[in-house]
Protein backbone atom coordinates (compact mmCIF):
# COMPACT_ATOMS: atom_id res chain seq x y z
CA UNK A 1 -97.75 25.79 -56.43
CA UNK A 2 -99.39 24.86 -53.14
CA UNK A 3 -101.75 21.58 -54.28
CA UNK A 4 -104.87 23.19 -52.02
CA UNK A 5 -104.88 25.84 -54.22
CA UNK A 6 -107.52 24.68 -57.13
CA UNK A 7 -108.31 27.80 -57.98
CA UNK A 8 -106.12 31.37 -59.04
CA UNK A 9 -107.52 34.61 -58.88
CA UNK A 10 -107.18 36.36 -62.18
CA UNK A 11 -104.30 38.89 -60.59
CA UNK A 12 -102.23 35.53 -59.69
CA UNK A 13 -102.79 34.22 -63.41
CA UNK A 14 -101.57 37.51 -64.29
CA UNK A 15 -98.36 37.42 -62.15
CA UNK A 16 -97.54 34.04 -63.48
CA UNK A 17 -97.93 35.09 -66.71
CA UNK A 18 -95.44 38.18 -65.70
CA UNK A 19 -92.81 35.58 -64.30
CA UNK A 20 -92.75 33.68 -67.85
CA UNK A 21 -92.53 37.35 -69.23
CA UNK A 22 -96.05 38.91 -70.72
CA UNK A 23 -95.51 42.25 -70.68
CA UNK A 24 -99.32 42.55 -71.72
CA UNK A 25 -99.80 41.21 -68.12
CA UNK A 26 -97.73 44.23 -66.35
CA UNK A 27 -99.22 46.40 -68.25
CA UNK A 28 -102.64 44.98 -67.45
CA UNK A 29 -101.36 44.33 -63.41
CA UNK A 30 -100.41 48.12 -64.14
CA UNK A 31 -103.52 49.75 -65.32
CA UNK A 32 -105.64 47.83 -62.61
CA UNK A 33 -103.52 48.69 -59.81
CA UNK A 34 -101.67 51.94 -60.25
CA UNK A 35 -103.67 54.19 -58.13
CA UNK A 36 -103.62 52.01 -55.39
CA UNK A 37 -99.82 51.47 -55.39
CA UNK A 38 -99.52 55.31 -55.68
CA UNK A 39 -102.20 56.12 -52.93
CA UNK A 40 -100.42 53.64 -50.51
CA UNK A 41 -96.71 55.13 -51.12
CA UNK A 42 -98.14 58.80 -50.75
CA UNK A 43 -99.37 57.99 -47.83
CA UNK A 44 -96.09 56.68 -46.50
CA UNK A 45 -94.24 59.50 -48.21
CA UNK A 46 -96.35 62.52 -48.56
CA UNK A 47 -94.92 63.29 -51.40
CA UNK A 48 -96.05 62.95 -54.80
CA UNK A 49 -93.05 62.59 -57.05
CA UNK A 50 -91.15 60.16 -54.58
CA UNK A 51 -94.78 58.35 -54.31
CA UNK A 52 -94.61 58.14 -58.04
CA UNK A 53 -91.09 56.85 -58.23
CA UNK A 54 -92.27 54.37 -55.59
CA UNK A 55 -95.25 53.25 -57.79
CA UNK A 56 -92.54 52.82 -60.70
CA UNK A 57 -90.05 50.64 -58.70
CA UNK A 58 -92.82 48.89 -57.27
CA UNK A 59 -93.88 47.23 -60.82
CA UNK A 60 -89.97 46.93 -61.87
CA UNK A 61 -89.60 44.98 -59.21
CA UNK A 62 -92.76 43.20 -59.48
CA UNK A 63 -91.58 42.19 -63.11
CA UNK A 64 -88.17 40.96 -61.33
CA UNK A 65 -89.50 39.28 -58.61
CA UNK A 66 -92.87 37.70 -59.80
CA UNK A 67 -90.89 34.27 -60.35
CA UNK A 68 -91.17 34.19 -56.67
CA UNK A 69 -94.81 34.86 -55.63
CA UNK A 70 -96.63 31.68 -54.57
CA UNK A 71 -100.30 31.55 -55.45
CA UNK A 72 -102.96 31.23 -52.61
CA UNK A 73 -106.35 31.86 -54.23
CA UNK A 74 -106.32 34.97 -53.60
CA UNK A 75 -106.47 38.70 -54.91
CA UNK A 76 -102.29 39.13 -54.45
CA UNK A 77 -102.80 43.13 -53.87
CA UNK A 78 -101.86 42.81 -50.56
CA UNK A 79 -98.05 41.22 -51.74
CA UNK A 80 -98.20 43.81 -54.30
CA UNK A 81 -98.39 46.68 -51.92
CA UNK A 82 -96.10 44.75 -49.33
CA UNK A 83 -93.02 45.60 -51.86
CA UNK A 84 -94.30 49.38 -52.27
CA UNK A 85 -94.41 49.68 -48.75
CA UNK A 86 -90.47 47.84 -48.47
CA UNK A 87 -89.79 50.29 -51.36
CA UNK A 88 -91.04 53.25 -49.51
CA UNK A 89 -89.40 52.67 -46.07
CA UNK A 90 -86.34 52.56 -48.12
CA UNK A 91 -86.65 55.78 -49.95
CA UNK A 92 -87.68 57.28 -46.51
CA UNK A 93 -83.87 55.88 -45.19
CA UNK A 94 -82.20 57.00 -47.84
CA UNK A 95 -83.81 60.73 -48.56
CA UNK A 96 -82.71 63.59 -46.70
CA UNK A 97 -84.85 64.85 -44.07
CA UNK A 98 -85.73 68.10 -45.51
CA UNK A 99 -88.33 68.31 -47.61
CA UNK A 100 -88.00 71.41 -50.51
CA UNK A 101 -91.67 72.08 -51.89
CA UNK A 102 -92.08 72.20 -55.54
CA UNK A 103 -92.40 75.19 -57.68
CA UNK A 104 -95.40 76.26 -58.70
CA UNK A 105 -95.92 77.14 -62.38
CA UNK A 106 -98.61 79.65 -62.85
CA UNK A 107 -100.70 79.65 -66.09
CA UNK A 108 -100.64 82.91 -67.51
CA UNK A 109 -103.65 82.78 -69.17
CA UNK A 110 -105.89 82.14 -66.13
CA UNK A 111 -104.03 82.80 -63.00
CA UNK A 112 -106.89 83.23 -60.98
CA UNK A 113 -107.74 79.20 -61.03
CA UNK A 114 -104.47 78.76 -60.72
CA UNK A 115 -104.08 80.94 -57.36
CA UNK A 116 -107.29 79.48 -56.23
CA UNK A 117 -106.25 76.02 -56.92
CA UNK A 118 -103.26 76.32 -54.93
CA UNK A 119 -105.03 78.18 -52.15
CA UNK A 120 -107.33 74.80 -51.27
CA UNK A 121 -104.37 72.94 -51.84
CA UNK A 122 -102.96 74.61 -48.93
CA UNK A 123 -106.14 74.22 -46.70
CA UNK A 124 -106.19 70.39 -47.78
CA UNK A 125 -103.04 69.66 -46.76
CA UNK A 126 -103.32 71.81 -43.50
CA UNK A 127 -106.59 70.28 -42.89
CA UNK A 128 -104.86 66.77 -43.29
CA UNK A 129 -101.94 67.53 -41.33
CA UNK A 130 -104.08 67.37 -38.35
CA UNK A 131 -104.49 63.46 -38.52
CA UNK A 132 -102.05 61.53 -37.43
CA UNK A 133 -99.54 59.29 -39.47
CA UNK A 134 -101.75 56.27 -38.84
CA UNK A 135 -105.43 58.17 -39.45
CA UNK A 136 -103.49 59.67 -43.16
CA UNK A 137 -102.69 56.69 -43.98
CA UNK A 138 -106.03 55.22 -43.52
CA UNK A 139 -107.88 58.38 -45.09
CA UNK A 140 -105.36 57.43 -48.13
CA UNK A 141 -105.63 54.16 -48.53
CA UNK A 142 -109.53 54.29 -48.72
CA UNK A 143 -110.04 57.42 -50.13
CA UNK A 144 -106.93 57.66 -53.10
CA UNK A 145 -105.94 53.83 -53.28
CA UNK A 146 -109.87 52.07 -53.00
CA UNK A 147 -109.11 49.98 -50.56
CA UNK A 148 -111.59 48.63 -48.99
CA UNK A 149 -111.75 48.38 -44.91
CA UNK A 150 -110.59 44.92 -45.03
CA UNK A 151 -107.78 45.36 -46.76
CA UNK A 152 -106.53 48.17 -45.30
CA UNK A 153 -106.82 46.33 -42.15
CA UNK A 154 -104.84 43.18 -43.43
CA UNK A 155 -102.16 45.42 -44.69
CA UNK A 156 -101.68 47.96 -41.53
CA UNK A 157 -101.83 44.48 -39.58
CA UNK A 158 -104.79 45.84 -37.34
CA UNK A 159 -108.20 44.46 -36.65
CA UNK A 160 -110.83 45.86 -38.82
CA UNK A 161 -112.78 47.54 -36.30
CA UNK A 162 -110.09 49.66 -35.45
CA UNK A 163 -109.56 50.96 -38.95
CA UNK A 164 -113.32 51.27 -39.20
CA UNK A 165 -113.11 53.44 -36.04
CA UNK A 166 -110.28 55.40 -36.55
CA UNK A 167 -112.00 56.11 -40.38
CA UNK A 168 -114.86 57.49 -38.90
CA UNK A 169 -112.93 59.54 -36.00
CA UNK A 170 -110.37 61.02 -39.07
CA UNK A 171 -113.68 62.27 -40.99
CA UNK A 172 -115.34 63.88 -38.42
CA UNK A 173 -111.69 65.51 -37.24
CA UNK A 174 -112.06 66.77 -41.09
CA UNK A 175 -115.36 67.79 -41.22
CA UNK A 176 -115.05 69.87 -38.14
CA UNK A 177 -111.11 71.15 -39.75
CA UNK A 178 -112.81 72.44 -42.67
CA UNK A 179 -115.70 74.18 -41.65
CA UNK A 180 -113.26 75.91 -39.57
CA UNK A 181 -111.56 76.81 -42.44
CA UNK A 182 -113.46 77.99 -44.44
């Protein structure tokens, strides 16, 4: 451990308890940080089940790799989301290019909801699709994950005024999207 680190942050203490193998600690490191792992990879994948198979493999390989992490002091979310992300570009490789939409089951006893449900599923995701890769991924990260600015920034490698700027600019192209929608 680096000797001008005095003190860990309680996710680190957690890893290095995960490393010596507490599986109370990935399920703890699991709890706290499943939504963001799964906001991030949807975001990258725009698809749920590979975005949950990403979240999966992300805390396998967390419990196979957290022998390796070297404490800084700091929250480790960042690392955390650095081997979703490796995990993601991977499945992205590896999948085919098309992309088959799931069946949807209807409830018999109440298909109304379920037709109207589906119906702003559609206008969310056309809505979205007007963003760009980059402005998703922010919307995501913020809005699914609960990320804050600052960390979105440090993970997308950009300055934090331009992920402030291009959060504000996705909103209002959303704003605008649905009330034309609707």
């Amino acid at each position: 451990m680096d000797e001008a680190v005095t003190h860990l942050a309680p996710d680190e203490e957690r890893i290095l308890k995960i490393a010596n193998g507490d599986r109370n600690a990935l399920s703890t490191m699991y709890l706290q940080h499943k939504g963001a792992v799964f906001g991030f990879a949807l975001s990258m994948l725009h698809d749920r089940e590979r975005a949950e198979d990403v979240m999966q493999e992300t805390f396998i390989q967390l419990w196979n790799s957290a022998a390796s992490y070297v404490p800084r002091g700091k929250d480790p979310l960042p690392w955390l989301l650095g081997i979703a992300k490796n995990l993601a570009l991977r499945r992205i490789r590896t999948d085919s290019l098309t992309v088959s939409m799931p069946e949807e089951h209807t409830d018999p006893a109440d298909p109304l909801d379920h037709y109207l449900a589906a119906e702003n599923k559609i206008v969310l995701r056309s809505v979205i699709a007007t963003l760009s890769e980059e402005e998703q991924q922010i919307i995501m990260l913020h809005a699914v994950s609960g990320l804050k600015h600052r960390e979105i920034a440090d993970l997308l490698d950009m300055p934090l005024s331009t992920v402030l700027n291009k959060y504000r600019r996705s909103l209002q192209k959303l704003k605008k999207q649905l009330g034309e929608s609707i």
